[in-house]
C-alpha atoms as a PDB file:
ATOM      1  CA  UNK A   1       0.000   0.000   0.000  1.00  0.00           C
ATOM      2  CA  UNK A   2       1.369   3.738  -0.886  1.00  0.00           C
ATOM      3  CA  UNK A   3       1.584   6.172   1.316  1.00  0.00           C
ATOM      4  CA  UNK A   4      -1.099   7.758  -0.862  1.00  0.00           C
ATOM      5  CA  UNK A   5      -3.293   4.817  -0.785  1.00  0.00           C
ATOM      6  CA  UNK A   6      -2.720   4.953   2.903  1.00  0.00           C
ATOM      7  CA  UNK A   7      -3.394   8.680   3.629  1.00  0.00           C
ATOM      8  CA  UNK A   8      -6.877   8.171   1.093  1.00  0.00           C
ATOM      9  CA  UNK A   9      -8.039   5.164   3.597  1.00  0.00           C
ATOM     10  CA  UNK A  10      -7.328   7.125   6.602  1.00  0.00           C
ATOM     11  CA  UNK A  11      -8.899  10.056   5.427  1.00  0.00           C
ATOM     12  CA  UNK A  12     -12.346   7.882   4.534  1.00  0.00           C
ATOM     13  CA  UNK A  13     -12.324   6.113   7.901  1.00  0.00           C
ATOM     14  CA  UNK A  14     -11.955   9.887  10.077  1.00  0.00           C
ATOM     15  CA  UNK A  15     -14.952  10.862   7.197  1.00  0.00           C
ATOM     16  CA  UNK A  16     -16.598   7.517   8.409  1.00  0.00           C
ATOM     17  CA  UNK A  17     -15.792   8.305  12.180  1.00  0.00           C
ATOM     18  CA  UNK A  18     -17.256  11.916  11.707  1.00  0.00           C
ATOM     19  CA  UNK A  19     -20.334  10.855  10.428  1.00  0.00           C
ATOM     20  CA  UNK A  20     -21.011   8.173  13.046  1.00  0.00           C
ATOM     21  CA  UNK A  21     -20.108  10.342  15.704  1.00  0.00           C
ATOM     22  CA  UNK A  22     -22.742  12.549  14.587  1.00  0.00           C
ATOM     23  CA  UNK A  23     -25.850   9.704  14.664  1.00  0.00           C
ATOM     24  CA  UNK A  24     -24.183   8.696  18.143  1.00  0.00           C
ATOM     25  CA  UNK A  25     -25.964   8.481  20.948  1.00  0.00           C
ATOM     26  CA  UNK A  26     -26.004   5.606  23.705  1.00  0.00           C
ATOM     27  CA  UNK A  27     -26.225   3.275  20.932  1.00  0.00           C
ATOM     28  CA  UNK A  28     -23.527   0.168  21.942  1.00  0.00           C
ATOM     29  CA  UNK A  29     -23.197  -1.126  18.057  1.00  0.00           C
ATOM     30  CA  UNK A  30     -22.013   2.888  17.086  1.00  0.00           C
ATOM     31  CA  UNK A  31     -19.558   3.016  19.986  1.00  0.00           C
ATOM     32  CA  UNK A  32     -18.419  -0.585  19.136  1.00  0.00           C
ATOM     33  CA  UNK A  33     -17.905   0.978  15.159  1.00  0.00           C
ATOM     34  CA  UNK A  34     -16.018   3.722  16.594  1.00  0.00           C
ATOM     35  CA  UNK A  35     -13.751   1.905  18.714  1.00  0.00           C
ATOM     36  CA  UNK A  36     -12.941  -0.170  15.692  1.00  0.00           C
ATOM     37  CA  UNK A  37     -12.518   2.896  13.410  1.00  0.00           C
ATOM     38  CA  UNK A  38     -10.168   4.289  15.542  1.00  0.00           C
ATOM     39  CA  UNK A  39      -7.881   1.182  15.474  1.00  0.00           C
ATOM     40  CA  UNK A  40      -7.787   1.658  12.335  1.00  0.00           C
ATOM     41  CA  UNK A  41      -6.763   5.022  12.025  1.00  0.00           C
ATOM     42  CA  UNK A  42      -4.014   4.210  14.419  1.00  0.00           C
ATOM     43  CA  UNK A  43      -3.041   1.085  12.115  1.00  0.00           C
ATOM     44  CA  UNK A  44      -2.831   3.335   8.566  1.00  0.00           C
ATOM     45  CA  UNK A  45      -0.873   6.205  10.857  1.00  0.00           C
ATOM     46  CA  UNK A  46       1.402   3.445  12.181  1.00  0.00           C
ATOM     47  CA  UNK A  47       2.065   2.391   8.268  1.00  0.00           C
ATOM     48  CA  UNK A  48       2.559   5.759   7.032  1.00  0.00           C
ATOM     49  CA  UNK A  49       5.173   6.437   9.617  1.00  0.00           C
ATOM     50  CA  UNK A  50       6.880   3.601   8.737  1.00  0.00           C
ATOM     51  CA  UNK A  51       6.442   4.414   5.067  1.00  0.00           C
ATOM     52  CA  UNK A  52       8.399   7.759   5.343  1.00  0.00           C
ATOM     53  CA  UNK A  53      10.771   6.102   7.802  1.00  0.00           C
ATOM     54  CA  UNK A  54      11.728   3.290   4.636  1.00  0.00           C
ATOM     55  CA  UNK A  55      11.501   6.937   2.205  1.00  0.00           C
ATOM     56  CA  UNK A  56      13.974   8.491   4.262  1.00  0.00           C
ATOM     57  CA  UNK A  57      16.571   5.969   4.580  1.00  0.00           C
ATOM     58  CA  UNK A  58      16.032   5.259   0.859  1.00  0.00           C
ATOM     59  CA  UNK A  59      16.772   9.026   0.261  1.00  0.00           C
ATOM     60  CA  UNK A  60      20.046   8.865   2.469  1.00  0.00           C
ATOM     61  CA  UNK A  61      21.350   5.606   0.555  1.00  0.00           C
ATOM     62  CA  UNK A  62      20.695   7.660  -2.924  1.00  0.00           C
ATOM     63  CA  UNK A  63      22.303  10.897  -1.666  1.00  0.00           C
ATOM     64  CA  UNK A  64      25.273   9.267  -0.389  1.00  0.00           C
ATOM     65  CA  UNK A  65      25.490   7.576  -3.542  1.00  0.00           C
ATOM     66  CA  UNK A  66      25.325  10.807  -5.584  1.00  0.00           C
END
């Protein structure tokens, strides 16, 4: 997965968060959704991190090589 890809899937599930947040109310299923949502968004941040970390050592390697 691209970082792009990444950033486009996190950016759906806050848009998916937002919207359940806003039906919310003491409903268990919703808060379940959210919880599970949010995990997620912590799992594609995770991966991006990770994604620049491999983009900046890649970057280092090529510049020393220049």
């Amino acid at each position: 997965m691209t970082i792009n890809d990444k950033l486009s899937q996190l950016k759906k599930t806050i848009a998916e968060i937002k919207n359940i947040s806003e039906k919310l109310g003491n409903d268990n299923v919703l808060n379940n959704k959210i919880d599970e949502l949010n995990k997620e968004v912590s799992r594609l941040k995770k991966g991006i991190g990770e994604s620049i970390d491999e983009l900046e050592e890649f970057l280092k390697e090529e510049n020393a090589r220049s």
